[in-house]
ModelCIF file with pLDDT and N, C-alpha, C, O atoms, coordinates in Angstrom:
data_MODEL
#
_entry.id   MODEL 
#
_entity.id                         1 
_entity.type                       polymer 
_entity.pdbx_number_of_molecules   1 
#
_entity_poly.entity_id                      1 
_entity_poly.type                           'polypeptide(L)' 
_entity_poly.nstd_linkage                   no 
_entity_poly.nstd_monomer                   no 
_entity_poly.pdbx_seq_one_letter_code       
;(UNK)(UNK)(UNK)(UNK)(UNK)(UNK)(UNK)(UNK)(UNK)(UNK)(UNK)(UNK)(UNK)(UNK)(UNK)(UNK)
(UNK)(UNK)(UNK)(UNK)(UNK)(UNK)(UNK)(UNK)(UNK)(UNK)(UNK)(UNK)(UNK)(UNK)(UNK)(UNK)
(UNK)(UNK)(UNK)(UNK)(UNK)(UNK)(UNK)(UNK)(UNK)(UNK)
;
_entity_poly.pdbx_seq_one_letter_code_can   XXXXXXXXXXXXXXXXXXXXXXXXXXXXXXXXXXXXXXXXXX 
_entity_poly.pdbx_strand_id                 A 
#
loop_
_entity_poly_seq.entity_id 
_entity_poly_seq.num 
_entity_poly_seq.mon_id 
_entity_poly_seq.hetero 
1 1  UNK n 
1 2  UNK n 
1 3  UNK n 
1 4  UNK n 
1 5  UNK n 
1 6  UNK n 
1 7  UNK n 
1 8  UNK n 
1 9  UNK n 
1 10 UNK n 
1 11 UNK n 
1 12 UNK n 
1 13 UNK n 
1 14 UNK n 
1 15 UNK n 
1 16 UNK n 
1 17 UNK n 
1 18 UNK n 
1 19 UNK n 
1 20 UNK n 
1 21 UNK n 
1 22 UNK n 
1 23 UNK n 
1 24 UNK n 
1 25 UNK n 
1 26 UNK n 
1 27 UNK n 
1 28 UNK n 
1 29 UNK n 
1 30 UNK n 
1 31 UNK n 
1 32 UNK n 
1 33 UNK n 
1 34 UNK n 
1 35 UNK n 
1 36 UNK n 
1 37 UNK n 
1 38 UNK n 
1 39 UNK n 
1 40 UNK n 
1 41 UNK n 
1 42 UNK n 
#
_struct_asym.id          A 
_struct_asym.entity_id   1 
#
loop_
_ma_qa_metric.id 
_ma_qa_metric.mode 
_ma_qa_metric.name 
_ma_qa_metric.software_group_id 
_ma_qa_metric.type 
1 global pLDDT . pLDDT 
2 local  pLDDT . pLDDT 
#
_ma_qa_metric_global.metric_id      1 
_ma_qa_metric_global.metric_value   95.60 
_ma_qa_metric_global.model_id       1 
_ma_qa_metric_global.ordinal_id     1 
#
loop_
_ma_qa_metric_local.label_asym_id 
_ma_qa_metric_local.label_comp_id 
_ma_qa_metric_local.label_seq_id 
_ma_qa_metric_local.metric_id 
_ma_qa_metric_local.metric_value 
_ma_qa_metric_local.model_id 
_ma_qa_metric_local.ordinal_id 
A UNK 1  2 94.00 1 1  
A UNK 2  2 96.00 1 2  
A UNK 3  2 96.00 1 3  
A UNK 4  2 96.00 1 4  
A UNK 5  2 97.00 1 5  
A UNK 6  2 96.00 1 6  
A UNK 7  2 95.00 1 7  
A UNK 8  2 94.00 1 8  
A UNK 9  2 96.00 1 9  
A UNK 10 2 96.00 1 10 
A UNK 11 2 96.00 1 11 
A UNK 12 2 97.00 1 12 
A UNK 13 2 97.00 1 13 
A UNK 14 2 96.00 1 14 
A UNK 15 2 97.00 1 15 
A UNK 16 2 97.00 1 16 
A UNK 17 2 97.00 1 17 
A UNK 18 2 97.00 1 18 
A UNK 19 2 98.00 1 19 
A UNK 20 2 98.00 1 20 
A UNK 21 2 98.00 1 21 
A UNK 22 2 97.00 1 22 
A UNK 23 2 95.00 1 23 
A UNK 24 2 92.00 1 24 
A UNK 25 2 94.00 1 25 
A UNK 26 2 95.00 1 26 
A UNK 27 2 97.00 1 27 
A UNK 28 2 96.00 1 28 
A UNK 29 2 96.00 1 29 
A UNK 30 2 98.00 1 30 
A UNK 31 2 98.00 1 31 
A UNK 32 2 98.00 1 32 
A UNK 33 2 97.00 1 33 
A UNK 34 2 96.00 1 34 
A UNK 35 2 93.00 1 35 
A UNK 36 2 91.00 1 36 
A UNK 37 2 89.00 1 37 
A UNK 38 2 92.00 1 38 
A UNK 39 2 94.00 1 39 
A UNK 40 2 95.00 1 40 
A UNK 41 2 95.00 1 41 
A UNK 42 2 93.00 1 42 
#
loop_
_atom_site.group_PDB 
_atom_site.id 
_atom_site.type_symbol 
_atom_site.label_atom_id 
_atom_site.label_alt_id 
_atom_site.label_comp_id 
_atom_site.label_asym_id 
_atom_site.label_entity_id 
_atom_site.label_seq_id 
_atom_site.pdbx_PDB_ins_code 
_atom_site.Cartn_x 
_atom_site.Cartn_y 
_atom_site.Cartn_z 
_atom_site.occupancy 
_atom_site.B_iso_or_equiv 
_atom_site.pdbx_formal_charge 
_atom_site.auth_seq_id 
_atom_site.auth_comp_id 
_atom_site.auth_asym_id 
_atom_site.auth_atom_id 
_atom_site.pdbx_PDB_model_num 
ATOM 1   N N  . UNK A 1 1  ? 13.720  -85.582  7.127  1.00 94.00 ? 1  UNK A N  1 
ATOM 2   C CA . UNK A 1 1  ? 14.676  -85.774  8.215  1.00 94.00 ? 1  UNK A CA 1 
ATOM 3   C C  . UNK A 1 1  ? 15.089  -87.232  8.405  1.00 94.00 ? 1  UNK A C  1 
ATOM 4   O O  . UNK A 1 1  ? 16.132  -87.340  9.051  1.00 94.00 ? 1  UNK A O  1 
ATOM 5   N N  . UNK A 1 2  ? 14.533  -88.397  8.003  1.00 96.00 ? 2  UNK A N  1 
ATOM 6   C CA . UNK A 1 2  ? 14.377  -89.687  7.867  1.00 96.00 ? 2  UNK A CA 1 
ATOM 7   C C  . UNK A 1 2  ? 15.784  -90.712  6.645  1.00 96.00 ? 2  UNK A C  1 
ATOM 8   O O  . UNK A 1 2  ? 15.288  -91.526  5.867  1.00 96.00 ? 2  UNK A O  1 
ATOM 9   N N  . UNK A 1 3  ? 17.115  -90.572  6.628  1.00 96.00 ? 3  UNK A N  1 
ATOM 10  C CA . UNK A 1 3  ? 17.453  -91.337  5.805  1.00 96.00 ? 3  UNK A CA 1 
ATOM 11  C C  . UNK A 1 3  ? 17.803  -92.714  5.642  1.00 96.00 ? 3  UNK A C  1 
ATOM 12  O O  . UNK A 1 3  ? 18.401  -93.483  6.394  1.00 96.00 ? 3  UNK A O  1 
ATOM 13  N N  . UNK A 1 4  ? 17.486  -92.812  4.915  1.00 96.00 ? 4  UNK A N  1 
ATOM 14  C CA . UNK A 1 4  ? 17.433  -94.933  4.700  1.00 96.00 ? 4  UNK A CA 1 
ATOM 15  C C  . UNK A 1 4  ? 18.913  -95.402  4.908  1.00 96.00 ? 4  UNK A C  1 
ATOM 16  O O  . UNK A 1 4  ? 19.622  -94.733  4.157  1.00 96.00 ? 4  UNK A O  1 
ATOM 17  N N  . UNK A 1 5  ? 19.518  -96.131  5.504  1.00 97.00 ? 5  UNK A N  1 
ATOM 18  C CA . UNK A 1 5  ? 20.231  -97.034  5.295  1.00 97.00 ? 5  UNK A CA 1 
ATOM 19  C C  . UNK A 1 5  ? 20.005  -98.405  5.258  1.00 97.00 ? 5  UNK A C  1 
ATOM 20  O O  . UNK A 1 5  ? 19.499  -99.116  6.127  1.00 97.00 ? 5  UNK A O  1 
ATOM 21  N N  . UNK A 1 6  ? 20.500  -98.747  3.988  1.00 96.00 ? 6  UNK A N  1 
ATOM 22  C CA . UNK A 1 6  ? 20.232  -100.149 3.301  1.00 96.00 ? 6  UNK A CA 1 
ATOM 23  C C  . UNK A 1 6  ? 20.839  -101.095 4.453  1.00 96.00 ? 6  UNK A C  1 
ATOM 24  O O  . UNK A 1 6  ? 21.788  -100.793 5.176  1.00 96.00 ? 6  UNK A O  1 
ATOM 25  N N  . UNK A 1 7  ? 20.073  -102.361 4.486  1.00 95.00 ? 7  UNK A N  1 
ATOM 26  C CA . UNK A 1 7  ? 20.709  -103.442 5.603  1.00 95.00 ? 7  UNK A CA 1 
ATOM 27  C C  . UNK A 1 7  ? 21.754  -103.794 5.144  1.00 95.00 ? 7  UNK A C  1 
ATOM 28  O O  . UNK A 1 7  ? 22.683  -104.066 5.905  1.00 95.00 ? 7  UNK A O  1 
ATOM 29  N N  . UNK A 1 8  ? 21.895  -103.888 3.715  1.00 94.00 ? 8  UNK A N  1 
ATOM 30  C CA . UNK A 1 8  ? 22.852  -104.897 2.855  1.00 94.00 ? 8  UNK A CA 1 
ATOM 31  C C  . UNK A 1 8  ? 24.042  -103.993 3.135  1.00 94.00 ? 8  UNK A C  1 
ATOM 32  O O  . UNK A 1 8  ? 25.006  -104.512 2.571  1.00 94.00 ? 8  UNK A O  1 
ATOM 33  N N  . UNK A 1 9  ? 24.545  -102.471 3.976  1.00 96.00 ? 9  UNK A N  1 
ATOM 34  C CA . UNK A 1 9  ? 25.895  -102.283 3.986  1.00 96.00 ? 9  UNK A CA 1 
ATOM 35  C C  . UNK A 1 9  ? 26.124  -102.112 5.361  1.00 96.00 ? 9  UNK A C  1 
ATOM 36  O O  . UNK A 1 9  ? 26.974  -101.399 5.895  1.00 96.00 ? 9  UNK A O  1 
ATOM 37  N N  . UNK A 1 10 ? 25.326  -102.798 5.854  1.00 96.00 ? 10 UNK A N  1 
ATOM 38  C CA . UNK A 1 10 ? 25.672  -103.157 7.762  1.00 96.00 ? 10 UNK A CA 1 
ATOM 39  C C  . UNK A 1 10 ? 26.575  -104.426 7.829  1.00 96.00 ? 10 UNK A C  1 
ATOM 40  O O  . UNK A 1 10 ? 26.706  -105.277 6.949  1.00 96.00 ? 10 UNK A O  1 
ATOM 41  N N  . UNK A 1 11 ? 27.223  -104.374 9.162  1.00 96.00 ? 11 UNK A N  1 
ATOM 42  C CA . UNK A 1 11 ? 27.891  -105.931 9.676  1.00 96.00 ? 11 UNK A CA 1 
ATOM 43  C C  . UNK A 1 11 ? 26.496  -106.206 10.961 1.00 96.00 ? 11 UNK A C  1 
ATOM 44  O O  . UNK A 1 11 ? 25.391  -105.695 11.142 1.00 96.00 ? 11 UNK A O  1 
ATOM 45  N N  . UNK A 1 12 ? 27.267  -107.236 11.610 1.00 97.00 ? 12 UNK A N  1 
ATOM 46  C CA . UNK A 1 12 ? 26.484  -107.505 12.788 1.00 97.00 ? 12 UNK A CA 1 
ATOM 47  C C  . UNK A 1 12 ? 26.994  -106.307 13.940 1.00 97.00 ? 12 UNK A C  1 
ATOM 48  O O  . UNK A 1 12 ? 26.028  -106.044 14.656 1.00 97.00 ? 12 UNK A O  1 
ATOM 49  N N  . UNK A 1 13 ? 27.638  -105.883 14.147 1.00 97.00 ? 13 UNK A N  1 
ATOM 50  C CA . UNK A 1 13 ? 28.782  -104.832 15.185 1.00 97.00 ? 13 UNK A CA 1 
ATOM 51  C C  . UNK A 1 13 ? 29.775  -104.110 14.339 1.00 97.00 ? 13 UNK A C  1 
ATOM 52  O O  . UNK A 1 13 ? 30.331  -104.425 13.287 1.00 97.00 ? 13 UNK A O  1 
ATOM 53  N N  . UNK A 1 14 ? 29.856  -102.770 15.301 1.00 96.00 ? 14 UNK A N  1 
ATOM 54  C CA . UNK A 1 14 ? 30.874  -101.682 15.003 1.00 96.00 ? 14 UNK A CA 1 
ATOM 55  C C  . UNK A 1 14 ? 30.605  -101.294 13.497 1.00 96.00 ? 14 UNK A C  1 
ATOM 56  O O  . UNK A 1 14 ? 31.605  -101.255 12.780 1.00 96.00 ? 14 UNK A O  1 
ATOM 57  N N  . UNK A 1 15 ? 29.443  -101.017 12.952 1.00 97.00 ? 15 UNK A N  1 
ATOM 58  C CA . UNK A 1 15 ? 29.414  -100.299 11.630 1.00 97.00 ? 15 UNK A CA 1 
ATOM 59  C C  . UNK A 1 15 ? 30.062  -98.631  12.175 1.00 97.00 ? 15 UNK A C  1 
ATOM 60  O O  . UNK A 1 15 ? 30.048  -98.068  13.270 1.00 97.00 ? 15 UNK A O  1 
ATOM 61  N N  . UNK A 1 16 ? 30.367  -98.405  11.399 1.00 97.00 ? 16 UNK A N  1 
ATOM 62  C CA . UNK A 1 16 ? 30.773  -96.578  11.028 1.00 97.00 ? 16 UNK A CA 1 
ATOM 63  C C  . UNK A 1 16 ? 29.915  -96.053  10.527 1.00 97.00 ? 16 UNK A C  1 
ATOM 64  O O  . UNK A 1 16 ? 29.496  -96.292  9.395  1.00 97.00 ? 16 UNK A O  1 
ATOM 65  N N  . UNK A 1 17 ? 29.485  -95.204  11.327 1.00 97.00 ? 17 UNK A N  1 
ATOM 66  C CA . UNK A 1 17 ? 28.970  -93.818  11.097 1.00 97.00 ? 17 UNK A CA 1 
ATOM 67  C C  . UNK A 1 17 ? 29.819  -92.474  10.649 1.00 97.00 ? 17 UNK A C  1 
ATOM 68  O O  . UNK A 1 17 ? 30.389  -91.879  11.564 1.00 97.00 ? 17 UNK A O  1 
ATOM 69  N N  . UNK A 1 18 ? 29.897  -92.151  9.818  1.00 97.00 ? 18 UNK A N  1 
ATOM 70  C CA . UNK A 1 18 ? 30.326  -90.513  9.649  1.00 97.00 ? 18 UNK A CA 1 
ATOM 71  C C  . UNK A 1 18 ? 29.762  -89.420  8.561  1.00 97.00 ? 18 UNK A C  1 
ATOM 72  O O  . UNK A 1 18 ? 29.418  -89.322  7.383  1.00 97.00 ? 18 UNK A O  1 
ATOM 73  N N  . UNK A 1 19 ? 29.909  -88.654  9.798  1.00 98.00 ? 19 UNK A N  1 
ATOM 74  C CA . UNK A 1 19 ? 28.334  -87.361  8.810  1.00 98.00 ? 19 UNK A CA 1 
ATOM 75  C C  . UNK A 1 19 ? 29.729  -86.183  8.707  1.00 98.00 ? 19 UNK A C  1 
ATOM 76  O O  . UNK A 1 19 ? 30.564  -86.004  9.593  1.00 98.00 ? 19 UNK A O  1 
ATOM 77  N N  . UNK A 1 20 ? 29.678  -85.620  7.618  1.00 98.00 ? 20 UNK A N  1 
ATOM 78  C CA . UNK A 1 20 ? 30.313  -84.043  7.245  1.00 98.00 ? 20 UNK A CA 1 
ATOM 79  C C  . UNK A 1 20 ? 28.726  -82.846  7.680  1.00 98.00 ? 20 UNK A C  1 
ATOM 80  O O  . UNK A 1 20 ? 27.778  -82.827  6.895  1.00 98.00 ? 20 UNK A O  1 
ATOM 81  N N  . UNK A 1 21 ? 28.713  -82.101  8.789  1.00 98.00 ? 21 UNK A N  1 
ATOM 82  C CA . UNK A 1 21 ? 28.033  -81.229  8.584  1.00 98.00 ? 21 UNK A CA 1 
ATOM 83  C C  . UNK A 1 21 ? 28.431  -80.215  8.240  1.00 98.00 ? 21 UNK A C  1 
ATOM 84  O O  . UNK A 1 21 ? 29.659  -80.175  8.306  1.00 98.00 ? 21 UNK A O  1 
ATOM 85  N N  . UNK A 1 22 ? 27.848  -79.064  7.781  1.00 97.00 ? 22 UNK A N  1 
ATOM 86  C CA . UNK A 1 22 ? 28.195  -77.838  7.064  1.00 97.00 ? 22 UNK A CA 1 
ATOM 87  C C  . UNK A 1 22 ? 28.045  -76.697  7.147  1.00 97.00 ? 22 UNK A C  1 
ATOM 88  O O  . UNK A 1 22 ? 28.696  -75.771  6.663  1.00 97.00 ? 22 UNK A O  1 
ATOM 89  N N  . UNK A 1 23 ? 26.363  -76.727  8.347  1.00 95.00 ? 23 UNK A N  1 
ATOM 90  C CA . UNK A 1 23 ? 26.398  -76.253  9.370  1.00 95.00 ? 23 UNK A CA 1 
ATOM 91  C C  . UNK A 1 23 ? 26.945  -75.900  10.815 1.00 95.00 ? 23 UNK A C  1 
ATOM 92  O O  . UNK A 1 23 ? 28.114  -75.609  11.068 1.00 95.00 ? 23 UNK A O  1 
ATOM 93  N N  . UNK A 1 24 ? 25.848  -75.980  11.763 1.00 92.00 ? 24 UNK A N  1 
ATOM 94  C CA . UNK A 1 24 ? 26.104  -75.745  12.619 1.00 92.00 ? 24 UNK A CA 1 
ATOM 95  C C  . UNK A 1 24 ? 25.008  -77.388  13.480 1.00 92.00 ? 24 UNK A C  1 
ATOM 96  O O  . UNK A 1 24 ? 24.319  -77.172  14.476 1.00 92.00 ? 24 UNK A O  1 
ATOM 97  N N  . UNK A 1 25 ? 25.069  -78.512  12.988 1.00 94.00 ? 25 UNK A N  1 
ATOM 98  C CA . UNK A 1 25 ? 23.840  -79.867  13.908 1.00 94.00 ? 25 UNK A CA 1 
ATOM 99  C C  . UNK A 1 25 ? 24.418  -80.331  14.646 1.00 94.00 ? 25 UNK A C  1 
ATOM 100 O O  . UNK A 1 25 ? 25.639  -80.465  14.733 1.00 94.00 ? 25 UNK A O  1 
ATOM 101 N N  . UNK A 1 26 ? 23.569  -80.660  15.324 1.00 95.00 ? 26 UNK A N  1 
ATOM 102 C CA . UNK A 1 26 ? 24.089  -81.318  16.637 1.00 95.00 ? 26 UNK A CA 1 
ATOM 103 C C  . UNK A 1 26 ? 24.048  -82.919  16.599 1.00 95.00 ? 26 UNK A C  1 
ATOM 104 O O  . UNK A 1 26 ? 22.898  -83.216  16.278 1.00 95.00 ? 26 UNK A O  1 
ATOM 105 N N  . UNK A 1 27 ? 24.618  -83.783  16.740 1.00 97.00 ? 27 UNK A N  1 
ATOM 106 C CA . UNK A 1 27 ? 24.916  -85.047  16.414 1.00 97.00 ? 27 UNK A CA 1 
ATOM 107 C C  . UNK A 1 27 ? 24.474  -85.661  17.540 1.00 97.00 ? 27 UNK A C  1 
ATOM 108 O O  . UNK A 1 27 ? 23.762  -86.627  17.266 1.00 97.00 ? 27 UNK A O  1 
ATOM 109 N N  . UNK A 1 28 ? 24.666  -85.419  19.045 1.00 96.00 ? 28 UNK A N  1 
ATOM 110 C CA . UNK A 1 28 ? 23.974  -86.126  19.982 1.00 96.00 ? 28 UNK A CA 1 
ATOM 111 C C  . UNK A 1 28 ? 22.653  -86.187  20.035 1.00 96.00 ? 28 UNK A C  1 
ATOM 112 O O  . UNK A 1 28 ? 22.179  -86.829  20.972 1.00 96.00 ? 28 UNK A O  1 
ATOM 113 N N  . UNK A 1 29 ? 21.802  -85.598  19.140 1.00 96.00 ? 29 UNK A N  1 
ATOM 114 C CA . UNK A 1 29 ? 20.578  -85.673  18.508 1.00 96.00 ? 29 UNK A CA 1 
ATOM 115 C C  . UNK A 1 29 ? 20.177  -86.378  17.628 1.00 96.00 ? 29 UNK A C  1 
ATOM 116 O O  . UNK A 1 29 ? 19.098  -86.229  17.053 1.00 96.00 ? 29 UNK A O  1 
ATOM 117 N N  . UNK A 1 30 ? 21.096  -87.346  17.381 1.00 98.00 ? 30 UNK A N  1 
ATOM 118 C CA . UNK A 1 30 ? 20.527  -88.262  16.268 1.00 98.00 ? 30 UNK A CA 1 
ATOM 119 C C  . UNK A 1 30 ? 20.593  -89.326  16.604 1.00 98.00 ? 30 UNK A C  1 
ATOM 120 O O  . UNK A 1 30 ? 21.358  -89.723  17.483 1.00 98.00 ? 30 UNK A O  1 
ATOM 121 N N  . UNK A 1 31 ? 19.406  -90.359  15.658 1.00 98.00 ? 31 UNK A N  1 
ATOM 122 C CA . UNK A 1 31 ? 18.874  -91.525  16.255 1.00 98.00 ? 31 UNK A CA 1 
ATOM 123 C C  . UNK A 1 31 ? 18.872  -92.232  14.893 1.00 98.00 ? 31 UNK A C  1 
ATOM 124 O O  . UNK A 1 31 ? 19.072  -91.887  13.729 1.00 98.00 ? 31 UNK A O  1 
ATOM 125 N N  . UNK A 1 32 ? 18.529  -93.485  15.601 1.00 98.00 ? 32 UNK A N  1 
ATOM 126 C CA . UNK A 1 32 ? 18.734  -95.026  14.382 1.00 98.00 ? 32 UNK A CA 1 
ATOM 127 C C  . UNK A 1 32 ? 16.996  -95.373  14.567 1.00 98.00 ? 32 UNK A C  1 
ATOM 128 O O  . UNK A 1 32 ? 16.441  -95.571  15.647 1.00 98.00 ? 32 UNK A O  1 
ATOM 129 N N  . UNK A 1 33 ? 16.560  -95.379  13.669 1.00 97.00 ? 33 UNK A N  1 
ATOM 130 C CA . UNK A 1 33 ? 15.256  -95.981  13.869 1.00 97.00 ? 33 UNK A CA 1 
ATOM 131 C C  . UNK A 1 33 ? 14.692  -96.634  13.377 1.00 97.00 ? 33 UNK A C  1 
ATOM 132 O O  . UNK A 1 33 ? 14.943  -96.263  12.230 1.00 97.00 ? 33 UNK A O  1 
ATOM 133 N N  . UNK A 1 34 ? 13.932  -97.545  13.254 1.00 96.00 ? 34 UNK A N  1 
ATOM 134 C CA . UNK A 1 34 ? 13.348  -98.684  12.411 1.00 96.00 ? 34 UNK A CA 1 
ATOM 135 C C  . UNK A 1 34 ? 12.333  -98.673  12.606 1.00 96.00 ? 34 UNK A C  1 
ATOM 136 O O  . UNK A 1 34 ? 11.817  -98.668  13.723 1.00 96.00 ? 34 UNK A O  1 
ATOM 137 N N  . UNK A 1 35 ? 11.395  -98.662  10.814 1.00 93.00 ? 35 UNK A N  1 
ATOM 138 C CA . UNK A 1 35 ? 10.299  -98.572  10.117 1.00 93.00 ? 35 UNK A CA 1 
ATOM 139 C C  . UNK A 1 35 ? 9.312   -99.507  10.297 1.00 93.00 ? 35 UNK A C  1 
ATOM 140 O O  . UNK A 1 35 ? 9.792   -100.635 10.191 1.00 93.00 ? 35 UNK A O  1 
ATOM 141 N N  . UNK A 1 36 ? 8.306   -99.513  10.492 1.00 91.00 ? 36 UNK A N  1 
ATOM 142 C CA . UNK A 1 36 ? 7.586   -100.608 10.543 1.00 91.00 ? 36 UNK A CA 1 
ATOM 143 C C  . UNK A 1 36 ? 6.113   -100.151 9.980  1.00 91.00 ? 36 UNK A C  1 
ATOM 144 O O  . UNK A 1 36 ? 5.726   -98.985  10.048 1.00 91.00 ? 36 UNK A O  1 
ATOM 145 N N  . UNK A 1 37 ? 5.275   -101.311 9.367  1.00 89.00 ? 37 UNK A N  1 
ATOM 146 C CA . UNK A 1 37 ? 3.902   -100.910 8.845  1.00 89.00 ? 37 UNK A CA 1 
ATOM 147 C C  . UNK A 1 37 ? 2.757   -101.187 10.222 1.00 89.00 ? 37 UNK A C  1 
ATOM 148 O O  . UNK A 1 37 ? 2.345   -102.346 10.266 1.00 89.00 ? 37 UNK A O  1 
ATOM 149 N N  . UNK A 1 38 ? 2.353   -100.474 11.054 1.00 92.00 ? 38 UNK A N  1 
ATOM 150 C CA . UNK A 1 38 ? 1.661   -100.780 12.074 1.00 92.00 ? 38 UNK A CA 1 
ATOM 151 C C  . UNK A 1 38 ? 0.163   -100.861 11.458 1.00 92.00 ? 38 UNK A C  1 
ATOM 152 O O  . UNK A 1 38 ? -0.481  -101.796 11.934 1.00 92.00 ? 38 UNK A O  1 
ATOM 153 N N  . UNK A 1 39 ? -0.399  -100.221 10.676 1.00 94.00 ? 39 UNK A N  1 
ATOM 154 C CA . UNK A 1 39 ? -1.890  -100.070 9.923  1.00 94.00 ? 39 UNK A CA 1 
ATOM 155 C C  . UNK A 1 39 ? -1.804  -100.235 8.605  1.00 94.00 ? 39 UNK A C  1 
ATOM 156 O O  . UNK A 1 39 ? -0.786  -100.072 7.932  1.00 94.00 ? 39 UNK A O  1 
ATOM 157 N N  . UNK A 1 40 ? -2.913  -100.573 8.206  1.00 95.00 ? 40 UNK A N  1 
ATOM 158 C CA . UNK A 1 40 ? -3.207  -100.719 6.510  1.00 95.00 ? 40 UNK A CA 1 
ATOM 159 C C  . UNK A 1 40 ? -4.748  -100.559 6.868  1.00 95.00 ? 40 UNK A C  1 
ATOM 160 O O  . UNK A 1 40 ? -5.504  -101.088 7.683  1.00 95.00 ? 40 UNK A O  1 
ATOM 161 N N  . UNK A 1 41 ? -4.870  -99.559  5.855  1.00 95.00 ? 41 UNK A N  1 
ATOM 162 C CA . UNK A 1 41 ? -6.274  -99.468  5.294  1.00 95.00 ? 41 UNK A CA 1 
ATOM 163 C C  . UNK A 1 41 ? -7.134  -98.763  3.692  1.00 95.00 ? 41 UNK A C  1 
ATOM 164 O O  . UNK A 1 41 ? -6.925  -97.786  2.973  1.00 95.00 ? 41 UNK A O  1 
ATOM 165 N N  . UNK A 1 42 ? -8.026  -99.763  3.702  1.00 93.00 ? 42 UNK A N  1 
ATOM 166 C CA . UNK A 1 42 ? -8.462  -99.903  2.192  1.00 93.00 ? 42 UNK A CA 1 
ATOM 167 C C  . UNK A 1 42 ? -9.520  -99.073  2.084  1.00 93.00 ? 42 UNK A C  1 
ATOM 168 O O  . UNK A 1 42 ? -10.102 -98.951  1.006  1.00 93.00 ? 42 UNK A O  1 
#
């Protein structure tokens, strides 16, 4: 459910978003989220 967008095809403001669904999803359900490594263990 998670897809990557690369930093390198962002601006600072007003990037575009546009999704073709094919279904039936709901778009006010979707979120921007950023990854982070909180733990490491050996």
């Amino acid at each position: 459910k998670w897809y990557n967008v690369p930093r390198s095809f962002l601006k600072p403001t007003g990037n575009q978003l546009v999704i073709l669904e094919e279904e039936t999803g709901n778009p006010i359900g979707i979120s921007l989220d950023s990854i982070s490594i909180t733990k490491t263990c050996g």
